[in-house]
Protein backbone atom coordinates (compact mmCIF):
# COMPACT_ATOMS: atom_id res chain seq x y z
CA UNK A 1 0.00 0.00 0.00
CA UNK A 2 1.14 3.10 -0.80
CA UNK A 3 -0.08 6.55 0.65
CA UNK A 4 0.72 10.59 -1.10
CA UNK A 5 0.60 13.40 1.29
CA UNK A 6 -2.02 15.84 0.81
CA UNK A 7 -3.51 19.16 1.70
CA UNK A 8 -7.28 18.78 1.29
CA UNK A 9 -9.48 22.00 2.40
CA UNK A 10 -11.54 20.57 4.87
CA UNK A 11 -14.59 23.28 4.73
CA UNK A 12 -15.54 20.90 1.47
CA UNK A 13 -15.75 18.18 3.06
CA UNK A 14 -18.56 16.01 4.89
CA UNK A 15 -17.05 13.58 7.28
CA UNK A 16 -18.86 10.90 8.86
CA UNK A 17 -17.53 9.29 12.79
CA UNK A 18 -18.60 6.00 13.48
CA UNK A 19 -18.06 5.89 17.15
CA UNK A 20 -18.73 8.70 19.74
CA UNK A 21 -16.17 7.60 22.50
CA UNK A 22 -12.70 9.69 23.19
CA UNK A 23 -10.73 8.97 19.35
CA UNK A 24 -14.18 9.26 17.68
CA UNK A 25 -14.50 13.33 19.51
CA UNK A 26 -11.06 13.96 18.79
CA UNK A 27 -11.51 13.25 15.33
CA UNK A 28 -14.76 14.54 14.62
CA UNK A 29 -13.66 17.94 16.55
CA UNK A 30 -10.85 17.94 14.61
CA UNK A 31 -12.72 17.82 11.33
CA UNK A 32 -15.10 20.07 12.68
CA UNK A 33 -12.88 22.64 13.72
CA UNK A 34 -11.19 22.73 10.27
CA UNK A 35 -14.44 23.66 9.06
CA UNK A 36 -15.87 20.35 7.48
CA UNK A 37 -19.24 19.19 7.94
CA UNK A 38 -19.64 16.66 10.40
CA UNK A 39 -21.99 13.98 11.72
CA UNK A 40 -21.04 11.36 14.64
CA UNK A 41 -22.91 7.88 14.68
CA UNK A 42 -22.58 6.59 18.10
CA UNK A 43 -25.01 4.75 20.63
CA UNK A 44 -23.64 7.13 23.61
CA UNK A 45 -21.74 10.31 22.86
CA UNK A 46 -19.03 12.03 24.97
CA UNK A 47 -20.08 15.57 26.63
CA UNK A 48 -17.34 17.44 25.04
CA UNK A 49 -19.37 15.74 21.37
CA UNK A 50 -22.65 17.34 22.98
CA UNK A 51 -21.49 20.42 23.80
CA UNK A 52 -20.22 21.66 20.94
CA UNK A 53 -22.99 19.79 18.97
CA UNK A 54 -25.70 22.35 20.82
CA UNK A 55 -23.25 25.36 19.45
CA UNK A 56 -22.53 24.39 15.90
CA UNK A 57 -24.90 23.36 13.30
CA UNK A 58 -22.13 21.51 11.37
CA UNK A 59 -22.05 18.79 14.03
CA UNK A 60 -24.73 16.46 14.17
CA UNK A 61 -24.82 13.58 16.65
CA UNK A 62 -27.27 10.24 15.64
CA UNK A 63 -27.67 8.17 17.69
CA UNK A 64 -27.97 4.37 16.20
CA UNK A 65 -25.59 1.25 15.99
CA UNK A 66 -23.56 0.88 13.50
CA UNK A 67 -24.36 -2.59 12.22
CA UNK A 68 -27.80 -1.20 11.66
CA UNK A 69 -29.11 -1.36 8.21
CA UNK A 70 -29.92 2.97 8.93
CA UNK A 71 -26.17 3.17 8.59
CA UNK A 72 -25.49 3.10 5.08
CA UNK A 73 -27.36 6.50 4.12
CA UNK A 74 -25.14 7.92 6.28
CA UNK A 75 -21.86 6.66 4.20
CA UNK A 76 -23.42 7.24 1.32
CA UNK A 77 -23.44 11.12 2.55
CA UNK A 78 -20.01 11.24 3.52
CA UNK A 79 -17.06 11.94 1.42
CA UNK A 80 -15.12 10.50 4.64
CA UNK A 81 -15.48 8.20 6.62
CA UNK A 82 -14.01 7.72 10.03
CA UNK A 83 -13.97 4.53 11.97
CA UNK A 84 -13.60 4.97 15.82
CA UNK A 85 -15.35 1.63 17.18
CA UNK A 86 -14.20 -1.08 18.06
CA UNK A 87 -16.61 -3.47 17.54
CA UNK A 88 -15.34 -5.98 15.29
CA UNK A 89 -18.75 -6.27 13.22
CA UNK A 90 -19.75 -2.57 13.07
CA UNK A 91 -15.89 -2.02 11.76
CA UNK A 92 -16.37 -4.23 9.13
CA UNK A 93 -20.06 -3.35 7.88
CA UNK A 94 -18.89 0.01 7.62
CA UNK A 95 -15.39 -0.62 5.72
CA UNK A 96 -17.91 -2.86 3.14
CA UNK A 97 -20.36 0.23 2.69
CA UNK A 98 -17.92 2.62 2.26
CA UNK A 99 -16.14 0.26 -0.37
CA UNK A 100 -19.58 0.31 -1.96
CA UNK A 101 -19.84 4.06 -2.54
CA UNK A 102 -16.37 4.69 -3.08
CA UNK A 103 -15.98 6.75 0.12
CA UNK A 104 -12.21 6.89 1.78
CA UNK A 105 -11.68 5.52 5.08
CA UNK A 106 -9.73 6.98 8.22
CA UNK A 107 -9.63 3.44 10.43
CA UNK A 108 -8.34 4.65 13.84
CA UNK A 109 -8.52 1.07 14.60
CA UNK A 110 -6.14 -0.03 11.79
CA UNK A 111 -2.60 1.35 10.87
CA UNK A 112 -2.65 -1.29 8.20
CA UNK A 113 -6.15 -1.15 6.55
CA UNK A 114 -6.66 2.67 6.64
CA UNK A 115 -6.55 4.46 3.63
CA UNK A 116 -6.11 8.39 4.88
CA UNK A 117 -3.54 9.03 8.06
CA UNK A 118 -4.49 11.86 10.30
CA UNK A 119 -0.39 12.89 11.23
CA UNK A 120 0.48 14.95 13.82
CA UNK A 121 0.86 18.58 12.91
CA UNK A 122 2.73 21.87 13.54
CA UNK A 123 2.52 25.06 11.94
CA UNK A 124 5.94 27.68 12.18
CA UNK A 125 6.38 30.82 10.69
CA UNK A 126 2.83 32.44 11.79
CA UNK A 127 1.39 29.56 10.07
CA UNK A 128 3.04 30.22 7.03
CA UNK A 129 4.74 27.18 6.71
CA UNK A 130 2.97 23.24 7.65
CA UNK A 131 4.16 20.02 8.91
CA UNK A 132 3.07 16.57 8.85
CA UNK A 133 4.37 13.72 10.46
CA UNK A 134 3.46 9.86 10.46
CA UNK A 135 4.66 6.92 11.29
CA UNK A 136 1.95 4.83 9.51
CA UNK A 137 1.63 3.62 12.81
CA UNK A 138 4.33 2.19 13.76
CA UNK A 139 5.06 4.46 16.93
CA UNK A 140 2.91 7.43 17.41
CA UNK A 141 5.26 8.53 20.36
CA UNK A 142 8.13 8.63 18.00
CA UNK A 143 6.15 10.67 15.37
CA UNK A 144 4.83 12.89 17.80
CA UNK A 145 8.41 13.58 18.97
CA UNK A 146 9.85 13.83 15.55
CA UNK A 147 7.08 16.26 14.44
CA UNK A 148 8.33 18.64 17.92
CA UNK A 149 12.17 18.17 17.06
CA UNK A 150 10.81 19.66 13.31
CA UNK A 151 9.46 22.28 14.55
CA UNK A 152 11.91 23.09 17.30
CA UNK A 153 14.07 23.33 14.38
CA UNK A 154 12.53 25.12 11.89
CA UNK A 155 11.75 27.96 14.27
CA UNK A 156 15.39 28.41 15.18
CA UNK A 157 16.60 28.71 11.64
CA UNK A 158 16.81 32.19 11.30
CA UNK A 159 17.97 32.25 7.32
CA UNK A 160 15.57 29.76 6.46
CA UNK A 161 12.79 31.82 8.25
CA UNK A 162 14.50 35.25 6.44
CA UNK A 163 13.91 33.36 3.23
CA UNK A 164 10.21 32.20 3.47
CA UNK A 165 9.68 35.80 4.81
CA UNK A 166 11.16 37.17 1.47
CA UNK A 167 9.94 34.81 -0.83
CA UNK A 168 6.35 34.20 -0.15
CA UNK A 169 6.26 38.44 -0.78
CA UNK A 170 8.35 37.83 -3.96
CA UNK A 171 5.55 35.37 -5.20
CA UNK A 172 2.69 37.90 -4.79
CA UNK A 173 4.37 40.83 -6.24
CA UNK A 174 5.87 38.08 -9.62
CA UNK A 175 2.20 37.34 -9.78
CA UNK A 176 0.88 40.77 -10.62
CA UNK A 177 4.45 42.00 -12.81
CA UNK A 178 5.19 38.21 -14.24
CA UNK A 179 2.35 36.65 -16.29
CA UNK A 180 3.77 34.02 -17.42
CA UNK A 181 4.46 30.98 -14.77
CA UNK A 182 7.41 30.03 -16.20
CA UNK A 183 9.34 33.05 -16.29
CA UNK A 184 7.88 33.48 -12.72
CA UNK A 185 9.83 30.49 -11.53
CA UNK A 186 12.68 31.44 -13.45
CA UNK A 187 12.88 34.03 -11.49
CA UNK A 188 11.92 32.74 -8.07
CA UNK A 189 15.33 30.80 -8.38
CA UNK A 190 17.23 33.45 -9.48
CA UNK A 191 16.38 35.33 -5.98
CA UNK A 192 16.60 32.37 -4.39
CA UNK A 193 20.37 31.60 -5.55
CA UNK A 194 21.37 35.43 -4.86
CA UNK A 195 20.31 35.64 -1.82
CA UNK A 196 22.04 32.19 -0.54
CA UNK A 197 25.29 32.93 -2.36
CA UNK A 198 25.40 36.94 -1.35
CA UNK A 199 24.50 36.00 2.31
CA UNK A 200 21.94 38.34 2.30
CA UNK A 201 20.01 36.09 4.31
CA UNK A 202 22.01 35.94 7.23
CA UNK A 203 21.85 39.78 7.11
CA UNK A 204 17.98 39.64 7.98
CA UNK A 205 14.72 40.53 6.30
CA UNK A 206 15.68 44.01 5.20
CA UNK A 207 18.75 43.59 3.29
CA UNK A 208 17.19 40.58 1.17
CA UNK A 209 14.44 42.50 0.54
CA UNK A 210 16.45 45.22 -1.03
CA UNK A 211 18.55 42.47 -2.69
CA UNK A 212 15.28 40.67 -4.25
CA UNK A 213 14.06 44.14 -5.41
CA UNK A 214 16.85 44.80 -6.84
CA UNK A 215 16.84 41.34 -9.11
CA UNK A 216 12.87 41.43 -9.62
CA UNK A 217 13.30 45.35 -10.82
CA UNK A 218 15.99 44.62 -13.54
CA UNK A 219 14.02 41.15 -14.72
CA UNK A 220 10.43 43.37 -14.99
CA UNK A 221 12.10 46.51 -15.77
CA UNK A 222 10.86 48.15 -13.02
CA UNK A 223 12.03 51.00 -10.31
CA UNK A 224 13.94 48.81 -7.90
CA UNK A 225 11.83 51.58 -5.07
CA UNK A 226 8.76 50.23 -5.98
CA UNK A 227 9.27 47.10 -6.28
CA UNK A 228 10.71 47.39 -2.46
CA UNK A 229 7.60 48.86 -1.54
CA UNK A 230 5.33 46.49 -3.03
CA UNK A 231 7.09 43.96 -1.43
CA UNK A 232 7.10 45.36 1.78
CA UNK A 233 3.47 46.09 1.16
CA UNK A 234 3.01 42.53 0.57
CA UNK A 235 0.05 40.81 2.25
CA UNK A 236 0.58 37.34 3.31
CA UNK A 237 -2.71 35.37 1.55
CA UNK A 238 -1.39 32.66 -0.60
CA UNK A 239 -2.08 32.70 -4.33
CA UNK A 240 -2.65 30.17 -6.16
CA UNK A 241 -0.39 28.39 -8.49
CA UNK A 242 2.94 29.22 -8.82
């Protein structure tokens, strides 16, 4: 079996727990808070699953087995499907309807059989930058730790950090002065290059600013000024593509 890392914007999504206990409220909150649609199949639901049922009208708790027959319309809704029982039979009726309707399966129950991972995360940078880390379950300890050492050292990389500050501007302002994507990525790695090779980036945000205007001004043909302002200017909402 082999599994891709992926982003997948969760407000698009309808997610379906099977099981109301602790993994099935972490899960579904965690869905939830992402901003997917969620609904929780469960005979007996946790408080914390109540609670925030009564406050958000994308979290619906139903209350019904899961080797019931009433369980399949409920797959058949989802676009995923999370397994967090651990009865054997209800496990298995489920993993049958959802291979029925072509639904993917999160099996907290099964490193092996699952088909999406939920990894441990960690955002750096203001959020700018995202990590992922899994051990396909093989040791969630040592994943969790690997995913802190990550980010321990991500954060303390104060070029790196100098560079995703720089660039992410460089990308908005190529966007509006660079039509064409390939020239824009041309150009990406020509900044990219003279700042690591001019050590501008140990030097901090400023000076490889200036340098980047400088090398985006001459490429465009623009005033090296405004491209410095515009990149200062720079508002940090990704764009899409490249």
């Amino acid at each position: 079996m082999a599994r891709v890392p992926l982003w997948v914007e969760a407000s698009a999504l309808r997610v379906l727990v099977v099981g109301g206990g602790g993994v099935g409220t972490r899960r579904a909150l965690w869905f939830h808070d992402a901003g997917a649609t969620v609904r929780v199949v469960s005979l007996e639901f946790s408080r914390e699953l109540v609670e925030a049922s009564q406050r958000s009208p994308r979290l619906e708790l139903v209350k019904m087995d899961a080797r019931s027959p009433g369980v399949e319309e409920h797959v058949a809704w989802a676009d995923l499907i999370v397994i967090a029982v651990p009865d054997e039979e209800a496990r298995r009726r489920v993993w049958a309807l959802a291979r029925k309707y072509r639904k993917l399966v999160n099996d907290a129950t099964s490193a092996e059989e699952t088909q999406v991972v939920v990894p441990f995360t960690a955002e750096v940078y203001g959020g700018g930058i995202k990590i992922a880390v899994t051990s396909e379950g093989l040791s969630g300890v040592a994943a969790r730790w690997a995913r802190d050492r990550a980010r321990q050292c991500l954060e303390a990389d104060r070029e790196l950090r100098t560079l995703f500050e720089v660039m992410w501007r460089v990308k908005r302002v190529a966007k509006e002065l660079v039509p064409e994507p390939k020239r824009r990525v041309r150009l990406y790695l020509e900044v990219e290059r003279l700042l690591a090779e001019g050590g501008a980036l140990r030097q901090g945000v400023e000076a490889a600013l200036e340098l980047a205007a400088r090398v985006v001004a001459e490429r465009v043909g623009a005033s090296p000024g405004a491209v410095l302002a515009a990149l200062r200017g720079a508002r940090r909402s990704a764009p899409a593509g490249r």
